[in-house]
N, C-alpha and C. Protein backbone atom coordinates (compact mmCIF):
# COMPACT_ATOMS: atom_id res chain seq x y z
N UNK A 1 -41.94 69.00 31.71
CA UNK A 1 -41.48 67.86 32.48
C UNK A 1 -40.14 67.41 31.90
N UNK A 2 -39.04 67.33 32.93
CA UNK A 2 -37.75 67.10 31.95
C UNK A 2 -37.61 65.12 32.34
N UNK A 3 -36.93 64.87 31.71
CA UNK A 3 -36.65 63.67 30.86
C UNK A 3 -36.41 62.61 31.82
N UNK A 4 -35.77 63.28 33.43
CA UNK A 4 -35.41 62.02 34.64
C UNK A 4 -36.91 61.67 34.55
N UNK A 5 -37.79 63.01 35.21
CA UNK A 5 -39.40 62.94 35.59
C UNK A 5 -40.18 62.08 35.09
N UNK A 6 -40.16 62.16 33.49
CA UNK A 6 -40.92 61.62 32.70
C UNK A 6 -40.68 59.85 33.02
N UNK A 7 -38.78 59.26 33.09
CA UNK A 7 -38.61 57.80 33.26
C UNK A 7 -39.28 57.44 34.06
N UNK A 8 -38.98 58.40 35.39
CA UNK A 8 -39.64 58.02 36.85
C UNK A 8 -41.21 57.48 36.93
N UNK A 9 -41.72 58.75 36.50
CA UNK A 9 -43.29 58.42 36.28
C UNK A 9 -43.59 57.04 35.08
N UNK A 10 -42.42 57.09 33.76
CA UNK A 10 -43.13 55.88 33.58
C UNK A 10 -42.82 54.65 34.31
N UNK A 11 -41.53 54.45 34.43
CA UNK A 11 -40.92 53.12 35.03
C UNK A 11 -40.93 52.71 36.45
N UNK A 12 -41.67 53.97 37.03
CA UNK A 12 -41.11 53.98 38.68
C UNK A 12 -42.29 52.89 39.21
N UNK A 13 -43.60 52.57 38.78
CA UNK A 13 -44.04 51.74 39.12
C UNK A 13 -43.59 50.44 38.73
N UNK A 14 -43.11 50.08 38.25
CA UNK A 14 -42.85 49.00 37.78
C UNK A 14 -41.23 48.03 38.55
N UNK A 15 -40.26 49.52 38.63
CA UNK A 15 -39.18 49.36 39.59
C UNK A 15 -39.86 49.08 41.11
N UNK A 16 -40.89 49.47 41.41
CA UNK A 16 -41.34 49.66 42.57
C UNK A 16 -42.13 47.92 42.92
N UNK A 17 -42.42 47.44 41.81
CA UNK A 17 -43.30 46.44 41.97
C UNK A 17 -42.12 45.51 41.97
N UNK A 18 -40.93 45.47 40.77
CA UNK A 18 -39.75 44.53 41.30
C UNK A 18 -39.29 44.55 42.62
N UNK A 19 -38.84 45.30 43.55
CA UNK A 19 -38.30 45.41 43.97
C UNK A 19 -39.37 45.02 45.17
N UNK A 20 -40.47 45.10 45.37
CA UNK A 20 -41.47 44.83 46.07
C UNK A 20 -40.98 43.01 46.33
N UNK A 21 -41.53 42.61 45.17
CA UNK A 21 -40.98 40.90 44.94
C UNK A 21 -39.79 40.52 45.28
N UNK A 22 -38.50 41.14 44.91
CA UNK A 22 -37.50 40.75 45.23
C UNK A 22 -37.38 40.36 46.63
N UNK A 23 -38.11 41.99 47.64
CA UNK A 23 -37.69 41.64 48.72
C UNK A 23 -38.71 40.37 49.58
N UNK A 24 -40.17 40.47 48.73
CA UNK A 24 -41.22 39.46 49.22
C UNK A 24 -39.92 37.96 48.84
N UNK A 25 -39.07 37.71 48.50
CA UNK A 25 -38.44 36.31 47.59
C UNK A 25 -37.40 36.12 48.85
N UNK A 26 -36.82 37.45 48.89
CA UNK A 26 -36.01 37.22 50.13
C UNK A 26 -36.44 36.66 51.78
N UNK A 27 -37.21 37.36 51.83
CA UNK A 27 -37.78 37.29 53.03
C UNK A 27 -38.58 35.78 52.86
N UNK A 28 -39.67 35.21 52.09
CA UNK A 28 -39.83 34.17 51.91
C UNK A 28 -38.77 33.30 51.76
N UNK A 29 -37.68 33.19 51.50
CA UNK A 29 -36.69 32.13 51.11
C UNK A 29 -36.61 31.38 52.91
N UNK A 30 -36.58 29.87 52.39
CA UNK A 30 -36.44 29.17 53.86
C UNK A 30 -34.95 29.29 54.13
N UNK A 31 -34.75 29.68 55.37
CA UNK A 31 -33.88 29.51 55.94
C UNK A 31 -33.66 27.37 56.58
N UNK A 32 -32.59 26.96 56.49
CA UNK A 32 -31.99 25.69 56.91
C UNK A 32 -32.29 25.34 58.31
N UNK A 33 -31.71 26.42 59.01
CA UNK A 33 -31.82 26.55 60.62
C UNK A 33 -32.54 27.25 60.90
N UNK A 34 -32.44 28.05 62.18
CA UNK A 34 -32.80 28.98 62.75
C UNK A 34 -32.42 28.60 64.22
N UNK A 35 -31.23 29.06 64.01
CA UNK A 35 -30.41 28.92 65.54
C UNK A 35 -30.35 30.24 66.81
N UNK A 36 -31.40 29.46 67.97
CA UNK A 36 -31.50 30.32 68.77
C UNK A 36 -31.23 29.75 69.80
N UNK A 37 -30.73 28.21 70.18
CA UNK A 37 -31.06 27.99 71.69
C UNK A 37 -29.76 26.55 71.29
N UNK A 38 -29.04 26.29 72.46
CA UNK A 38 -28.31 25.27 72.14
C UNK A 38 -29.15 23.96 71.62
N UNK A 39 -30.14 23.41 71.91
CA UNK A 39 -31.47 22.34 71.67
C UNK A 39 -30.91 22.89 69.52
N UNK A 40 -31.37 23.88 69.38
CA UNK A 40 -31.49 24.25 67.53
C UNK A 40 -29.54 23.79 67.18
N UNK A 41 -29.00 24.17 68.02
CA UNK A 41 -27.53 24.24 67.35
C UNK A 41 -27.17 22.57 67.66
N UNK A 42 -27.82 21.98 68.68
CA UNK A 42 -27.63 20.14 68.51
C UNK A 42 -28.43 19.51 67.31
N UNK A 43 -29.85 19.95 67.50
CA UNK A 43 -30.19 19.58 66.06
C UNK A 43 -29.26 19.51 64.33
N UNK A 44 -28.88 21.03 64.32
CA UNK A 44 -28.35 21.61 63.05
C UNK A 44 -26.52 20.83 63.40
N UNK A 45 -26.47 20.76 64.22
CA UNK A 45 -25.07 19.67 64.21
C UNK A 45 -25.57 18.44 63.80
N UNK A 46 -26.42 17.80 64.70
CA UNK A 46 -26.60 16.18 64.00
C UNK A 46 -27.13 15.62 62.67
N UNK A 47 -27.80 16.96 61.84
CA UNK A 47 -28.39 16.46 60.63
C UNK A 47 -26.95 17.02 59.92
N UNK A 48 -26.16 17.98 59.98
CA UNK A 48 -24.83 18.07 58.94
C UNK A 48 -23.73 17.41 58.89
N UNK A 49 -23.36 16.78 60.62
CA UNK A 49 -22.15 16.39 60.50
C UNK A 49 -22.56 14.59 60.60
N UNK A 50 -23.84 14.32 61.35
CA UNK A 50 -24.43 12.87 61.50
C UNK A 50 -24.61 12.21 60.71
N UNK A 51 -25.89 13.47 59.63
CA UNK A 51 -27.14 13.27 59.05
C UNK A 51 -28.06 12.93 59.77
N UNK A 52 -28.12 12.68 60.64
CA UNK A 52 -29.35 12.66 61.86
C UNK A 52 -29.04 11.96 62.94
N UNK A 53 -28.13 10.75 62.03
CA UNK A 53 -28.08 9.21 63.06
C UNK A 53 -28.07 9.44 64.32
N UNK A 54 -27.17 10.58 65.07
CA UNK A 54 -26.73 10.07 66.30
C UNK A 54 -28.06 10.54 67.28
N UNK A 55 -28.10 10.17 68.62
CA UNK A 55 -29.14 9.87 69.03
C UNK A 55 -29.26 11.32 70.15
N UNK A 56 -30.55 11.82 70.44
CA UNK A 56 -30.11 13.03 70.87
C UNK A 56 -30.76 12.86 72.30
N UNK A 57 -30.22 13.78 73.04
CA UNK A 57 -30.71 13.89 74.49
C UNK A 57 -30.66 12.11 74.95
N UNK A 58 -29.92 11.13 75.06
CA UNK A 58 -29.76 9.79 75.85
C UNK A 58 -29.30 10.19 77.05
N UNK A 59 -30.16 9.53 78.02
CA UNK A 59 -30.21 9.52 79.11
C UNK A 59 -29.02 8.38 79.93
N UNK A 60 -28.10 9.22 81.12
CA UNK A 60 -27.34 8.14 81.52
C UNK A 60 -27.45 8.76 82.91
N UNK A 61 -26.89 7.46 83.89
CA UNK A 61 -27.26 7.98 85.03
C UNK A 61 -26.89 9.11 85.79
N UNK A 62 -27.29 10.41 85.89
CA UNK A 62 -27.11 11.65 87.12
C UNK A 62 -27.12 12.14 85.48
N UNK A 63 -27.80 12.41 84.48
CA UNK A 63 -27.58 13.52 83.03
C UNK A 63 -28.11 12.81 82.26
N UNK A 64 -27.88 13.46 81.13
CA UNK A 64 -28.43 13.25 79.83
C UNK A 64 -27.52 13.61 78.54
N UNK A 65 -27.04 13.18 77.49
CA UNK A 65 -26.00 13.25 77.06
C UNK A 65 -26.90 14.03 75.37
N UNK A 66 -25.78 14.82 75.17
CA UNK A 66 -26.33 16.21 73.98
C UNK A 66 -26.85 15.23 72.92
N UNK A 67 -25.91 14.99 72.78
CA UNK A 67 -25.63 13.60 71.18
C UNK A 67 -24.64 12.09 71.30
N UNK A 68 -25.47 11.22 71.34
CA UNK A 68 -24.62 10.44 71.27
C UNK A 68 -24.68 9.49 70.02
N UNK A 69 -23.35 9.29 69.26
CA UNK A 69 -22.68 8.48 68.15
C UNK A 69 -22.36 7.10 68.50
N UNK A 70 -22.50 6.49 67.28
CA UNK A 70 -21.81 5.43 67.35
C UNK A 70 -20.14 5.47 68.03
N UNK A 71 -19.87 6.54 68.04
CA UNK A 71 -18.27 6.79 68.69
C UNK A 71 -18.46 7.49 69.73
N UNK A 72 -18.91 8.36 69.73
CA UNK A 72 -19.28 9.65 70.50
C UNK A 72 -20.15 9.82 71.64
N UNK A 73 -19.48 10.49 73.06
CA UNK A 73 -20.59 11.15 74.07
C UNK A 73 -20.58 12.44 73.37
N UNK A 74 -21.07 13.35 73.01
CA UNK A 74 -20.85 14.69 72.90
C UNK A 74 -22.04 15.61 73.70
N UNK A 75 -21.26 16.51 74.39
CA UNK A 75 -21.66 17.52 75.25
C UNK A 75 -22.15 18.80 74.06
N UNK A 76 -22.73 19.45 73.57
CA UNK A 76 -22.58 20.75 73.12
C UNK A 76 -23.29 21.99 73.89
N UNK A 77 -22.09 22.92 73.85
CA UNK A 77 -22.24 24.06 74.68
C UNK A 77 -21.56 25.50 74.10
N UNK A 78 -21.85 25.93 74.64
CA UNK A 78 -20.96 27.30 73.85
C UNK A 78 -19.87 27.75 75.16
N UNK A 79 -19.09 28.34 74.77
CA UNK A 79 -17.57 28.65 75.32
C UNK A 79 -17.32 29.41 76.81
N UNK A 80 -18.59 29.91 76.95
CA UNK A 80 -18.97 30.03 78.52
C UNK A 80 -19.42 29.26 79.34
N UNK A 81 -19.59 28.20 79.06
CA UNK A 81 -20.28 26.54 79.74
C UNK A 81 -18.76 25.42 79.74
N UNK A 82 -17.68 26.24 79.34
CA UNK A 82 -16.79 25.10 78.67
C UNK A 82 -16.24 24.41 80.30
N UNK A 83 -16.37 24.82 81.04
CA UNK A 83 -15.55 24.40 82.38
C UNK A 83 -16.81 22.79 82.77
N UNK A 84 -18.21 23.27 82.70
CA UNK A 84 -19.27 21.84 82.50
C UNK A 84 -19.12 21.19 81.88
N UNK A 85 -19.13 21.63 80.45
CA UNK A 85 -18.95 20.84 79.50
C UNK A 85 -17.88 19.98 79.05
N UNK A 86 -16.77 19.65 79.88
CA UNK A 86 -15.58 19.46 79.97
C UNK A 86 -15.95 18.00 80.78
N UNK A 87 -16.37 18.54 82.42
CA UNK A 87 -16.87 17.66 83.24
C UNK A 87 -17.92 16.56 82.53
N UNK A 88 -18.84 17.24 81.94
CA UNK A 88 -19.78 16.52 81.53
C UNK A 88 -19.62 15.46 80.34
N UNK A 89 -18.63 16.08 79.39
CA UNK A 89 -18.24 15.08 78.02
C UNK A 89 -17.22 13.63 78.98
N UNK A 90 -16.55 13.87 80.04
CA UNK A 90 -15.82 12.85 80.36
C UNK A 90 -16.53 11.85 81.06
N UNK A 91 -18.01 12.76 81.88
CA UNK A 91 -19.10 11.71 82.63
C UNK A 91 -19.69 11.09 81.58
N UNK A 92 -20.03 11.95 80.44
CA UNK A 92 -20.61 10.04 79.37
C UNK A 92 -20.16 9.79 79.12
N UNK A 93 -18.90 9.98 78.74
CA UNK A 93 -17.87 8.96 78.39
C UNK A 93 -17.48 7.69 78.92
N UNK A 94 -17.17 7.98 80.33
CA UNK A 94 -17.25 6.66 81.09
C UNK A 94 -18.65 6.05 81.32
N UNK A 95 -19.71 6.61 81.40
CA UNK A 95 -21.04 5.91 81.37
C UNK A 95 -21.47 4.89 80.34
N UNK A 96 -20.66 5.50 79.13
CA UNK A 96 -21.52 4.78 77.89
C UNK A 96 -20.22 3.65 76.97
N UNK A 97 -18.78 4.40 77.44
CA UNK A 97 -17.86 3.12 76.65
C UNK A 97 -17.54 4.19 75.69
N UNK A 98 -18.09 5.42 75.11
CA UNK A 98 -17.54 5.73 73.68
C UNK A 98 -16.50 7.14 74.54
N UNK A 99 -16.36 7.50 73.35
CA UNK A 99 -15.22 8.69 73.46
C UNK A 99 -15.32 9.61 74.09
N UNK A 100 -14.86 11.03 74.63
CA UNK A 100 -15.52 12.02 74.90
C UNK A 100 -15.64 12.93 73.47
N UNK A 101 -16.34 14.12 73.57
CA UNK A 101 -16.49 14.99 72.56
C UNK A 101 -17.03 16.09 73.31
N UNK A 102 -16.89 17.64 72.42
CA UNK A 102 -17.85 18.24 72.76
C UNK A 102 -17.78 19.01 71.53
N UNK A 103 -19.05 19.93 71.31
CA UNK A 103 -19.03 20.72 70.10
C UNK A 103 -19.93 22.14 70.72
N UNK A 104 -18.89 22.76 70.44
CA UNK A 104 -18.97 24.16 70.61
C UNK A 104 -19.70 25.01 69.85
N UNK A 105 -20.81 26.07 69.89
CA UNK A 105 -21.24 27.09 69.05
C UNK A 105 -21.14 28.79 70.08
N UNK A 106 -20.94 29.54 68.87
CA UNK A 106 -21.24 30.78 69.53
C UNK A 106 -22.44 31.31 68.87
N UNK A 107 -23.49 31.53 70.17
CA UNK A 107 -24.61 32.15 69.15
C UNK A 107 -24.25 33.71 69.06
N UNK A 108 -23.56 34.00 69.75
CA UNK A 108 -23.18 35.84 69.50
C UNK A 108 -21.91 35.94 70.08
N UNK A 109 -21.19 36.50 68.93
CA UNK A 109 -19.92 37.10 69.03
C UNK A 109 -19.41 37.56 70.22
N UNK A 110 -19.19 37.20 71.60
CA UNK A 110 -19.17 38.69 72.63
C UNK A 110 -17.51 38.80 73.04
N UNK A 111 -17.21 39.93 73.76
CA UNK A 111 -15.85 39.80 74.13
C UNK A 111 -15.06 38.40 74.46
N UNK A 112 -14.06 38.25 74.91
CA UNK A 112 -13.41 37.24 75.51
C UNK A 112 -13.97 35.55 75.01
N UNK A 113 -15.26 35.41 74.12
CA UNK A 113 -15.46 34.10 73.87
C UNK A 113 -13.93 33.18 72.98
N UNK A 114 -13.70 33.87 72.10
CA UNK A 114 -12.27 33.52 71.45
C UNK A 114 -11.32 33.08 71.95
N UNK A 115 -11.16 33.62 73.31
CA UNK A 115 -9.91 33.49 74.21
C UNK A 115 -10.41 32.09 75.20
N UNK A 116 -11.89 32.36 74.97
CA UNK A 116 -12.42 30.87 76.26
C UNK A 116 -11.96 29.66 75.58
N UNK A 117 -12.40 30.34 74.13
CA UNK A 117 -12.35 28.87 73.26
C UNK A 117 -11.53 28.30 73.11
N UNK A 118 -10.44 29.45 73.12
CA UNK A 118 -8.60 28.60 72.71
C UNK A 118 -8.31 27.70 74.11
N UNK A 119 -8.74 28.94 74.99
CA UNK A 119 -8.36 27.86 76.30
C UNK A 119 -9.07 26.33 76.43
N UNK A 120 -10.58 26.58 76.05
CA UNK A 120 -11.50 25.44 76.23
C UNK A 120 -10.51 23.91 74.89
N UNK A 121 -10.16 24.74 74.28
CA UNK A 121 -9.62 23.36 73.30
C UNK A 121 -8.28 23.18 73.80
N UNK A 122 -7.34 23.89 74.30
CA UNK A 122 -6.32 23.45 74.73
C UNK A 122 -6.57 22.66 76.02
N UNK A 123 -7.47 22.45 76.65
CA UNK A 123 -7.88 21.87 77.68
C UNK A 123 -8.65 20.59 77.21
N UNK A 124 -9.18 20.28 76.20
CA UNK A 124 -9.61 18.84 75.64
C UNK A 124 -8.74 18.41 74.68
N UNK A 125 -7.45 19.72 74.33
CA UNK A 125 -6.69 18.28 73.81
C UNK A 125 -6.15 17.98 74.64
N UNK A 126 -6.02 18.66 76.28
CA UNK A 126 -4.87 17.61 77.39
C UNK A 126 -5.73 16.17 77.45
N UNK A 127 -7.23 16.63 77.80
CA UNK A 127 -7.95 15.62 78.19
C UNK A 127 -7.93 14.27 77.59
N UNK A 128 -8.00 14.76 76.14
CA UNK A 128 -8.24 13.71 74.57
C UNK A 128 -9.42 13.79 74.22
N UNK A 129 -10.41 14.87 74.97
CA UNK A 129 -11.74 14.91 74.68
C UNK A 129 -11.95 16.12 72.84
N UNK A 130 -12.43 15.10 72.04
CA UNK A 130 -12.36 15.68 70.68
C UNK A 130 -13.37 17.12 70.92
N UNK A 131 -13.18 17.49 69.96
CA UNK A 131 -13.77 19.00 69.45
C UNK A 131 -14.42 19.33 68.29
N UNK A 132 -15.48 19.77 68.09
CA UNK A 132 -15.78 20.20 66.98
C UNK A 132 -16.12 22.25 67.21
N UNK A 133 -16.44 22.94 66.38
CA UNK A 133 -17.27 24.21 66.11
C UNK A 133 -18.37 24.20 65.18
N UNK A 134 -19.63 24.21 65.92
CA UNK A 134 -20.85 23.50 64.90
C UNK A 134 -21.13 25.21 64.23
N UNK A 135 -20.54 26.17 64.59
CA UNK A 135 -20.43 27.04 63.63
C UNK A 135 -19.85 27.19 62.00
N UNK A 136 -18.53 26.35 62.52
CA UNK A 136 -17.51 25.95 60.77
C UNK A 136 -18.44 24.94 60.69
N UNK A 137 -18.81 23.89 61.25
CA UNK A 137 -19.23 22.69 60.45
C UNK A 137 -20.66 23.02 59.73
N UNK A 138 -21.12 24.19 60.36
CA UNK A 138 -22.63 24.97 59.32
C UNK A 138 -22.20 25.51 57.89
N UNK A 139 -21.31 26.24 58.59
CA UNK A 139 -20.51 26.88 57.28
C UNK A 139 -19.92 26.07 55.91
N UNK A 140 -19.09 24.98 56.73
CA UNK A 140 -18.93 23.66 55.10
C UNK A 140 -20.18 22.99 54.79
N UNK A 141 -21.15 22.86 55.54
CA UNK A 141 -22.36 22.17 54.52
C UNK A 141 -23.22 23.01 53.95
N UNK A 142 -22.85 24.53 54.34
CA UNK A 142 -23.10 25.33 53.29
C UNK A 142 -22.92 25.08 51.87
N UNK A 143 -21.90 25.46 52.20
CA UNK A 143 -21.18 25.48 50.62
C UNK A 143 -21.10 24.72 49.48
N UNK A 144 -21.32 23.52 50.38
CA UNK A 144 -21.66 21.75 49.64
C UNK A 144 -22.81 22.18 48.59
């Protein structure tokens, strides 16, 4: 038996049992979010950038508004909704007295979203309707 054989057979169970755990540690580790549906990406916006405060799903007349702040109507939608979401951040706005907003996520990368988005923000800064990306804003309370 030459000398790799012999490590293998002694150590290989033992590599086998780490590595078993490691990945049982990984896979157990809680994830923060679990962003699948715009409903998860309003949540995971209002507890990072809020902390919870702002109030979710308020009802105004003909809708229902994503999040609303002490400042804020905010619409959130992702970059293929941006032409509604546009309409919609300026209808609570006037409903409720506060600002417009909207906050954008992409749940998947796909062609042309990049190009919606530049357009979608050059189009709320004509409006004055603010902006966020609850994608970066996941990303800095990461890191925190």
């Amino acid at each position: 038996m030459n000398r790799k054989t012999r490590l293998l057979k002694r150590y290989g169970g033992l590599l086998a049992a780490i590595l078993l755990i490691m990945v049982l540690v990984a896979c157990g580790a809680s994830q923060k979010y679990v962003l699948r549906s715009e409903q998860d990406f309003q949540r995971a916006f209002n507890d990072v950038y809020f902390q919870g405060e702002a109030q979710m799903e308020a009802p105004v007349k003909y809708g229902r508004i994503d999040l609303l702040s002490s400042e804020y109507a905010i619409e959130v939608d992702s970059p293929e909704n941006f032409h509604e979401a546009i309409g919609q951040a300026l209808h609570y706005a006037k409903e409720t007295g506060k600002k417009p907003a909207i906050a954008f996520y992409i749940l998947e990368d796909e062609p042309g979203h990049r190009e919606k988005l530049k357009y979608a923000v050059w189009l709320c800064n004509y409006y004055k309707i603010k902006t966020w990306f609850i994608n970066e804003e996941l990303k800095k309370a990461r890191k925190k």
